[in-house]
N, C-alpha and C. Protein backbone atom coordinates (compact mmCIF):
# COMPACT_ATOMS: atom_id res chain seq x y z
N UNK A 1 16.78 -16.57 -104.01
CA UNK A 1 17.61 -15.94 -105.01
C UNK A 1 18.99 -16.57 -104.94
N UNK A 2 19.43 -17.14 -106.18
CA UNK A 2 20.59 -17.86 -105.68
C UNK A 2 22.00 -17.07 -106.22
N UNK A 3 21.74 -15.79 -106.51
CA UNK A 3 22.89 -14.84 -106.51
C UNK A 3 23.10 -14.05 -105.42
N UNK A 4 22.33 -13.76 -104.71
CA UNK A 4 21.95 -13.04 -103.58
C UNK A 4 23.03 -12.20 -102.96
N UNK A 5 24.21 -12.65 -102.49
CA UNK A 5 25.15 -12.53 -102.47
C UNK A 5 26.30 -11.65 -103.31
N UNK A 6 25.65 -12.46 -104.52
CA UNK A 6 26.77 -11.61 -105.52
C UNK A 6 26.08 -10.49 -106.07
N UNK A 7 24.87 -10.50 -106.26
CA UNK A 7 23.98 -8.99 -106.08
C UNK A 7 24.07 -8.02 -105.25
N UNK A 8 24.31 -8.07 -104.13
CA UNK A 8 23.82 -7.56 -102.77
C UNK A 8 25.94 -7.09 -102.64
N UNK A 9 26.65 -7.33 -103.06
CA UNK A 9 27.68 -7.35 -103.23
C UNK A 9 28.24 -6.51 -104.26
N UNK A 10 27.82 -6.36 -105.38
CA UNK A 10 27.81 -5.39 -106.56
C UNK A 10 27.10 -3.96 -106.38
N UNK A 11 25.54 -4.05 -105.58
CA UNK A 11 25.32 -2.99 -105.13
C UNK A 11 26.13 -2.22 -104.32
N UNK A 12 26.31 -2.76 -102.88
CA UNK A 12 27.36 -2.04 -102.08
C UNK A 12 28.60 -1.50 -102.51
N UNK A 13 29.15 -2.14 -103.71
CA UNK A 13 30.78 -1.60 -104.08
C UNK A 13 30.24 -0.30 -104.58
N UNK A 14 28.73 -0.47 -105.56
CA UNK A 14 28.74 0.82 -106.52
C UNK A 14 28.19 2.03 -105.77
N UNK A 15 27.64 1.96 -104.49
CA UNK A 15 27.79 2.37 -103.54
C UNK A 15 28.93 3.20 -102.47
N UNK A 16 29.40 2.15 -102.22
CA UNK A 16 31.19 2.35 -101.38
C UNK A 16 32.07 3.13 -102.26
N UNK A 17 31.80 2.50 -103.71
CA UNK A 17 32.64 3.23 -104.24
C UNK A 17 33.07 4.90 -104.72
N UNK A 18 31.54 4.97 -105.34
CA UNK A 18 30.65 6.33 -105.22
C UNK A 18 30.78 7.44 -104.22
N UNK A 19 30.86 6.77 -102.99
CA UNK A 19 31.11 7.71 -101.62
C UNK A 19 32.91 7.91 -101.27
N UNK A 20 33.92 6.65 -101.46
CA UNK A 20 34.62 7.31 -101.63
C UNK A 20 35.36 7.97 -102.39
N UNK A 21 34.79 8.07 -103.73
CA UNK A 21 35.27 9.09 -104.71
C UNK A 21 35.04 10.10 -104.59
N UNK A 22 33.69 10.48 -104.06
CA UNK A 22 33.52 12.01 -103.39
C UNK A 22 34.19 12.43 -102.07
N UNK A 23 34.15 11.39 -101.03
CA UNK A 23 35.10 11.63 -100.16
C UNK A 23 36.69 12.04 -100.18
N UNK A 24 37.29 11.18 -101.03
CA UNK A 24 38.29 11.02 -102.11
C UNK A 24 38.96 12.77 -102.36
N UNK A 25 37.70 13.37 -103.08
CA UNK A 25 37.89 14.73 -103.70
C UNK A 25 37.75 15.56 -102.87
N UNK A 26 37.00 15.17 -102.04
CA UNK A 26 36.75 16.41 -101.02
C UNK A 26 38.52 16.70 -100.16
N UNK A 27 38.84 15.60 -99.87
CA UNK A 27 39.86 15.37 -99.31
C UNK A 27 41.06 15.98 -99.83
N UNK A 28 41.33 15.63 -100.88
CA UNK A 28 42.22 15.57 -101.75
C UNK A 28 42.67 16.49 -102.50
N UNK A 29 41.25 17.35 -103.16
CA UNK A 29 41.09 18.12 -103.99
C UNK A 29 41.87 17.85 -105.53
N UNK A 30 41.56 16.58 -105.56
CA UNK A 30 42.98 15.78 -106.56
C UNK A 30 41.77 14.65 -107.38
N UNK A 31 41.62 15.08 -108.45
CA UNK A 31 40.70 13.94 -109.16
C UNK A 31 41.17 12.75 -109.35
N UNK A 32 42.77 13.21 -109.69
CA UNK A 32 43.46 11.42 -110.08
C UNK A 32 43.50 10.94 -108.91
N UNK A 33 43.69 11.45 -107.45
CA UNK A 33 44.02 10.51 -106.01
C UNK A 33 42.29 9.68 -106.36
N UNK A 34 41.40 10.80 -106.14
CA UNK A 34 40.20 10.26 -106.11
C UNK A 34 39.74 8.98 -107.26
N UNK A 35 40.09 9.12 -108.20
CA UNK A 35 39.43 8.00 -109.05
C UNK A 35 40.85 6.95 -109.14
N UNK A 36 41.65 6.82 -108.50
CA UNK A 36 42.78 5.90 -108.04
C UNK A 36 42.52 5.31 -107.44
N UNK A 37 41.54 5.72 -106.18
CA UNK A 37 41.41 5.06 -104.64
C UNK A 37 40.28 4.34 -104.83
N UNK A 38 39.56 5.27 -105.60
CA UNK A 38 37.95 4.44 -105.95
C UNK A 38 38.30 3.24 -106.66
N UNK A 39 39.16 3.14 -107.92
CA UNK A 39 39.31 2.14 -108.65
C UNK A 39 39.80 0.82 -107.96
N UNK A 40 40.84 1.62 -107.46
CA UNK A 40 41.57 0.29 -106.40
C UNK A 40 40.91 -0.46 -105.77
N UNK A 41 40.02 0.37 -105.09
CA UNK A 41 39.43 0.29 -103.86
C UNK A 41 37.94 -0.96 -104.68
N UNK A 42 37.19 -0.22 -105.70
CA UNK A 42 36.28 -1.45 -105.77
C UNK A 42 36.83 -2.58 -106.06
N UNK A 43 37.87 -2.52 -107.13
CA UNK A 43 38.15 -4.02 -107.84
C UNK A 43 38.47 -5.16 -106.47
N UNK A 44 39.08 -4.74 -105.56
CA UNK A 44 39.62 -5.39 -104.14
C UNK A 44 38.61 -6.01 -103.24
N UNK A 45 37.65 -4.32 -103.29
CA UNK A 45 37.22 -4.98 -101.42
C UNK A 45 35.38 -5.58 -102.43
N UNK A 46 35.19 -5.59 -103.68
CA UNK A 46 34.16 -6.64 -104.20
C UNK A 46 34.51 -7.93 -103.66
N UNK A 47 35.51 -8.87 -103.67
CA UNK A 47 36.01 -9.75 -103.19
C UNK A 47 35.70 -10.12 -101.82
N UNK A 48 36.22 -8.56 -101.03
CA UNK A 48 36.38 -9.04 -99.43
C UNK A 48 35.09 -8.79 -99.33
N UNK A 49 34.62 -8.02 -99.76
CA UNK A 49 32.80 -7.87 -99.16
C UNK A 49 31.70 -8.62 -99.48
N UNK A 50 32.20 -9.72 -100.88
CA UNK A 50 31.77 -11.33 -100.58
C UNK A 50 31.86 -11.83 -99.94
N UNK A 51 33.26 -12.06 -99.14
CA UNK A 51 33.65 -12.97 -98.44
C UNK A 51 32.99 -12.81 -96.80
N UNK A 52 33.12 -11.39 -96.95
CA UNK A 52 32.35 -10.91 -95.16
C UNK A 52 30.79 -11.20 -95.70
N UNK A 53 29.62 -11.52 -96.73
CA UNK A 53 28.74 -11.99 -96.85
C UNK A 53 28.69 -13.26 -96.86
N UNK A 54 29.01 -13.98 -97.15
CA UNK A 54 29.49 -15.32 -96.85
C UNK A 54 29.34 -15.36 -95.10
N UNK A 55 30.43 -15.24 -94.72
CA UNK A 55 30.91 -15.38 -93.39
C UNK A 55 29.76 -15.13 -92.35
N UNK A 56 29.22 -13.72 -92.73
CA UNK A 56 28.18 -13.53 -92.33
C UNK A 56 26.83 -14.43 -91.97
N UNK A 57 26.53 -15.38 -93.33
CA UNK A 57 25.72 -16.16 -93.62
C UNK A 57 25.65 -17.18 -92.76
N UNK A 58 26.21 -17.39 -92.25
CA UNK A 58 26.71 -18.41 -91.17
C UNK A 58 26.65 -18.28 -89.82
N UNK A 59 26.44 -16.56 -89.50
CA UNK A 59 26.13 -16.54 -88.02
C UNK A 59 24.39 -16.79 -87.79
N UNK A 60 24.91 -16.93 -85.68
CA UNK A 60 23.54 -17.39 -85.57
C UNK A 60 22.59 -16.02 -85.01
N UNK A 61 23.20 -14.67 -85.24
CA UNK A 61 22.46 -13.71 -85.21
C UNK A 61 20.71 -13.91 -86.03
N UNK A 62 19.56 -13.29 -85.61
CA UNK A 62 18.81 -13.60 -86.34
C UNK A 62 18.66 -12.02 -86.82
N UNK A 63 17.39 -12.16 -87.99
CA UNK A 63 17.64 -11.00 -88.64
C UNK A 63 17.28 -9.59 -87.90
N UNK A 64 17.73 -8.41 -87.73
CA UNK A 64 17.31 -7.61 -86.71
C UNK A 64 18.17 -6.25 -86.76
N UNK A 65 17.63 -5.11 -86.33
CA UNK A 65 18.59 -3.94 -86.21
C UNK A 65 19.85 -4.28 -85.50
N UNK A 66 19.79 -4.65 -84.64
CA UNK A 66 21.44 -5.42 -83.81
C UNK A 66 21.87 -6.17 -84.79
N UNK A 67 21.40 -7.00 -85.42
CA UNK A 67 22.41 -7.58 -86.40
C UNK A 67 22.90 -7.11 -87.32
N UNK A 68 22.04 -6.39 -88.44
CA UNK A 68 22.26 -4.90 -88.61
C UNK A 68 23.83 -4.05 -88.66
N UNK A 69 23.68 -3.70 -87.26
CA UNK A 69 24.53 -2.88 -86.60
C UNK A 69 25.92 -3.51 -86.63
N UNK A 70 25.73 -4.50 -85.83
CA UNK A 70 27.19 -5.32 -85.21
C UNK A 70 27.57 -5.66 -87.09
N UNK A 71 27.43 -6.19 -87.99
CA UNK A 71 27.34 -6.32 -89.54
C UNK A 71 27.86 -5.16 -89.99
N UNK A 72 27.68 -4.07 -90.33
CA UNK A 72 28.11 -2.86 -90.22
C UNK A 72 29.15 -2.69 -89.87
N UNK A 73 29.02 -2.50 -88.56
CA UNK A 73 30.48 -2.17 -87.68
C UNK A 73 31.53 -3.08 -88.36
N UNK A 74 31.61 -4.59 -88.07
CA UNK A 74 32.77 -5.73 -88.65
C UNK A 74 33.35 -5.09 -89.51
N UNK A 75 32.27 -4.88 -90.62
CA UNK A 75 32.42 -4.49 -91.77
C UNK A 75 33.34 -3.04 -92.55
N UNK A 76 33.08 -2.26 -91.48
CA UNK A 76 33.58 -0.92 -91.68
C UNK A 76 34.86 -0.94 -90.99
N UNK A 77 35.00 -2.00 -89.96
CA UNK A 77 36.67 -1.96 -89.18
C UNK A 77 37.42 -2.50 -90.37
N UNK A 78 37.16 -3.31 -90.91
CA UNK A 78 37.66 -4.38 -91.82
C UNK A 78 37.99 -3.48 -93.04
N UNK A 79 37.04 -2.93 -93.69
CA UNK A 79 37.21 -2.27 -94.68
C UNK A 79 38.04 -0.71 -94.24
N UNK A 80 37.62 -0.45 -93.39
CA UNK A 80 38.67 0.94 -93.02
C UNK A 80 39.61 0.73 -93.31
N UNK A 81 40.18 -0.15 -92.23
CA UNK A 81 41.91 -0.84 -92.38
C UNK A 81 42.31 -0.98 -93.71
N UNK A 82 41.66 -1.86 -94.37
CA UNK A 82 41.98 -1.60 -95.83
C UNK A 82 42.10 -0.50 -96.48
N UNK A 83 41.32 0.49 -96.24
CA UNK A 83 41.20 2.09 -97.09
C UNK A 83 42.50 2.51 -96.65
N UNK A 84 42.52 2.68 -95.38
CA UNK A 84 44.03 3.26 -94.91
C UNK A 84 45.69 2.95 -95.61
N UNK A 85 45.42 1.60 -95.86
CA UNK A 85 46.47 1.19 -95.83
C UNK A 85 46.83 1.43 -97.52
N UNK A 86 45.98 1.33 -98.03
CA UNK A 86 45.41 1.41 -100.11
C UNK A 86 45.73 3.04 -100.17
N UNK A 87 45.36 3.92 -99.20
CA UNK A 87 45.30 5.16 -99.65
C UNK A 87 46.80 5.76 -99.22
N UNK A 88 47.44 5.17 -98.41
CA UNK A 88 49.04 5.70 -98.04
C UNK A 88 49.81 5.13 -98.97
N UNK A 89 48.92 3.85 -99.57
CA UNK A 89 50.18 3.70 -100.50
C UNK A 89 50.47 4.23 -101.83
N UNK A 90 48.82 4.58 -101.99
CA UNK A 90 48.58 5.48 -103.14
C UNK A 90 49.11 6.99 -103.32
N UNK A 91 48.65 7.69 -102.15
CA UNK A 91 49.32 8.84 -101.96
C UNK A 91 50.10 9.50 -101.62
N UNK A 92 50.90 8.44 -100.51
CA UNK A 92 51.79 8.42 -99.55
C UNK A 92 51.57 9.66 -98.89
N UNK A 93 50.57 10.01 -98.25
CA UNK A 93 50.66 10.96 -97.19
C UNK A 93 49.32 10.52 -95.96
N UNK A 94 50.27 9.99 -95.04
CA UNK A 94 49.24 9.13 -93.91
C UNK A 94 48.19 10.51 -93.52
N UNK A 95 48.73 11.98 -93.21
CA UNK A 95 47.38 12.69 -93.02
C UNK A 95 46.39 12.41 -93.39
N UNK A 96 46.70 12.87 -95.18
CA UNK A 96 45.40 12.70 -96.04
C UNK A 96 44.57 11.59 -96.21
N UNK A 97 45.67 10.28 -95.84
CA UNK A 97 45.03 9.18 -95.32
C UNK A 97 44.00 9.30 -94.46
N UNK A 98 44.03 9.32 -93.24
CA UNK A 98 43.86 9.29 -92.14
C UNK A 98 42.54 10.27 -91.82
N UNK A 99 42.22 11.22 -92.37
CA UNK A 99 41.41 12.55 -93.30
C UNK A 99 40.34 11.71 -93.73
N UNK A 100 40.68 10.69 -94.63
CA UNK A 100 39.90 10.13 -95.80
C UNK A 100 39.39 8.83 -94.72
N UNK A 101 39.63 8.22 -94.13
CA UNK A 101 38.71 6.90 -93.85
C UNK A 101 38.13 7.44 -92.27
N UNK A 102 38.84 8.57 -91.95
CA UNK A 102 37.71 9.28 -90.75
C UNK A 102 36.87 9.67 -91.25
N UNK A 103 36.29 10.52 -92.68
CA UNK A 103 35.22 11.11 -93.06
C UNK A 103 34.71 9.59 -93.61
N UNK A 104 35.14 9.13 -94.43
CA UNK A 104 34.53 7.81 -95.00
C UNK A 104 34.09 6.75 -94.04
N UNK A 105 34.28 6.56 -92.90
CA UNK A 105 33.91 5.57 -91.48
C UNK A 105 32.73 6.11 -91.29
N UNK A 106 32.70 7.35 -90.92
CA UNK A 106 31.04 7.65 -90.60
C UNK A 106 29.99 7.80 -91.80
N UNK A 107 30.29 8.50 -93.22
CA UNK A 107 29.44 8.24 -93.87
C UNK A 107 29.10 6.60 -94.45
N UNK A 108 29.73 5.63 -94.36
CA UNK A 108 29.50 4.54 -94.75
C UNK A 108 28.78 3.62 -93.78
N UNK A 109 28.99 3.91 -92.22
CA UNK A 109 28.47 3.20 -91.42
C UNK A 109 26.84 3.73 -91.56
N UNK A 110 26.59 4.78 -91.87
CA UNK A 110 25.29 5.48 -91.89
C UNK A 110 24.73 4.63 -93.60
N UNK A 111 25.44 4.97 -94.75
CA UNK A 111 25.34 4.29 -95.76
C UNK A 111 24.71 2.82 -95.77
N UNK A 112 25.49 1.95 -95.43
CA UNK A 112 25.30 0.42 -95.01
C UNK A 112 24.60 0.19 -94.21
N UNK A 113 24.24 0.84 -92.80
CA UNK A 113 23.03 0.43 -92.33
C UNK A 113 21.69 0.56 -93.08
N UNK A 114 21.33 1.67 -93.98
CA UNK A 114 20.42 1.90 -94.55
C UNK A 114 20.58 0.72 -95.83
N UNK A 115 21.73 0.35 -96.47
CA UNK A 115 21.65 -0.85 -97.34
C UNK A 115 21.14 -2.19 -96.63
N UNK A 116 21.78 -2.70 -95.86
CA UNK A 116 21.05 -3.88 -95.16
C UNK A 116 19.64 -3.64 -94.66
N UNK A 117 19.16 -2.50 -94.09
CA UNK A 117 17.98 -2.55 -94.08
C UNK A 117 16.84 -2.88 -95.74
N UNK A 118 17.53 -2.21 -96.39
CA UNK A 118 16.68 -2.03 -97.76
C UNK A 118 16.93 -3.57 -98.12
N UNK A 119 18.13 -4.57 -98.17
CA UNK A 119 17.70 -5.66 -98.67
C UNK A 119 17.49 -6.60 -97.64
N UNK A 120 17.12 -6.25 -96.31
CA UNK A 120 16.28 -7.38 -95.58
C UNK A 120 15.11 -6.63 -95.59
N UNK A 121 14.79 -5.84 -96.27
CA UNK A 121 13.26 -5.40 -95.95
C UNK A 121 12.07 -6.50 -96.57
N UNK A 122 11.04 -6.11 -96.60
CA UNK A 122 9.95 -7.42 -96.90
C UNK A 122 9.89 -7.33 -98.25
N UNK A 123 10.58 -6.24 -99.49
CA UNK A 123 11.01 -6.57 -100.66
C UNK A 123 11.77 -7.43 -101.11
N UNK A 124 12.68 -7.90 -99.94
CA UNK A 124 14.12 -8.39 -100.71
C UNK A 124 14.70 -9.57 -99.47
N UNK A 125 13.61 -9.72 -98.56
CA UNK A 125 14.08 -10.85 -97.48
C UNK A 125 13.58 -12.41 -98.36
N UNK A 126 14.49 -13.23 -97.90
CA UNK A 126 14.60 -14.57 -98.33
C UNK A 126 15.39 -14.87 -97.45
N UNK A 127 14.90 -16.08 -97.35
CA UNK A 127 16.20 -16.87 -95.83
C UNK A 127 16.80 -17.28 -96.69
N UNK A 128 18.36 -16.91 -97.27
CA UNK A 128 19.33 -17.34 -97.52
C UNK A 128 20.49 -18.02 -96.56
N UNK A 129 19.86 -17.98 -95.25
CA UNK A 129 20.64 -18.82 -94.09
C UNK A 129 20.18 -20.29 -94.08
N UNK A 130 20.41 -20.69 -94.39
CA UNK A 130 19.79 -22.58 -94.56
C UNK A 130 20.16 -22.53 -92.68
């Protein structure tokens, strides 16, 4: 599949994004914080979460729940940091910050493992690692 990438990349935002708009509200109790952070938040990290697929593509992990995992994790430090920093500037209140990518860290790490499983499963595996 020679989009693979940019598929697998579009899913996850509509995904990521989805979760933290509900996270967002729960938090917030503020629809505009919530569909602010979401908006921000996909148009941006579509980009970076190419780029960590990419990057990815290149290790010599082979395919596997540990890879999986450690994939995940990168992924969610990387993108946290970003949420944090997008959502204080949005709202300017580091609590509610701080609120929002603690509840959003664990539902997404749970989220994304179950996405990488679903597209390395034997539906959707292709060695896209040359």
């Amino acid at each position: 599949m020679k989009n693979f990438f940019l598929i697998k990349s579009l899913s996850w935002r509509l995904i990521g994004t989805i979760d933290l708009l509900i996270v967002s509200l729960i938090i917030t109790g503020n629809s505009s914080y919530g569909i602010s952070i979401s908006f921000i938040d996909f148009l941006s990290k579509i980009f970076l979460y190419y780029f960590h697929e990419k990057v990815w593509s290149f290790s010599k992990f082979k395919v596997s729940d540990f890879r999986h995992l450690i994939k995940s994790f990168s992924w969610r430090c990387f993108a946290t940091l970003f949420t944090l920093i997008m959502t204080n500037l949005l709202i300017g209140n580091v609590y509610l910050s701080l609120k929002i990518i603690t509840l959003e860290f664990f539902t997404k790490m749970f989220l994304y493992f179950i996405h990488e499983k679903i597209w390395y499963s034997k539906y959707f595996t292709r060695n896209v690692r040359k």
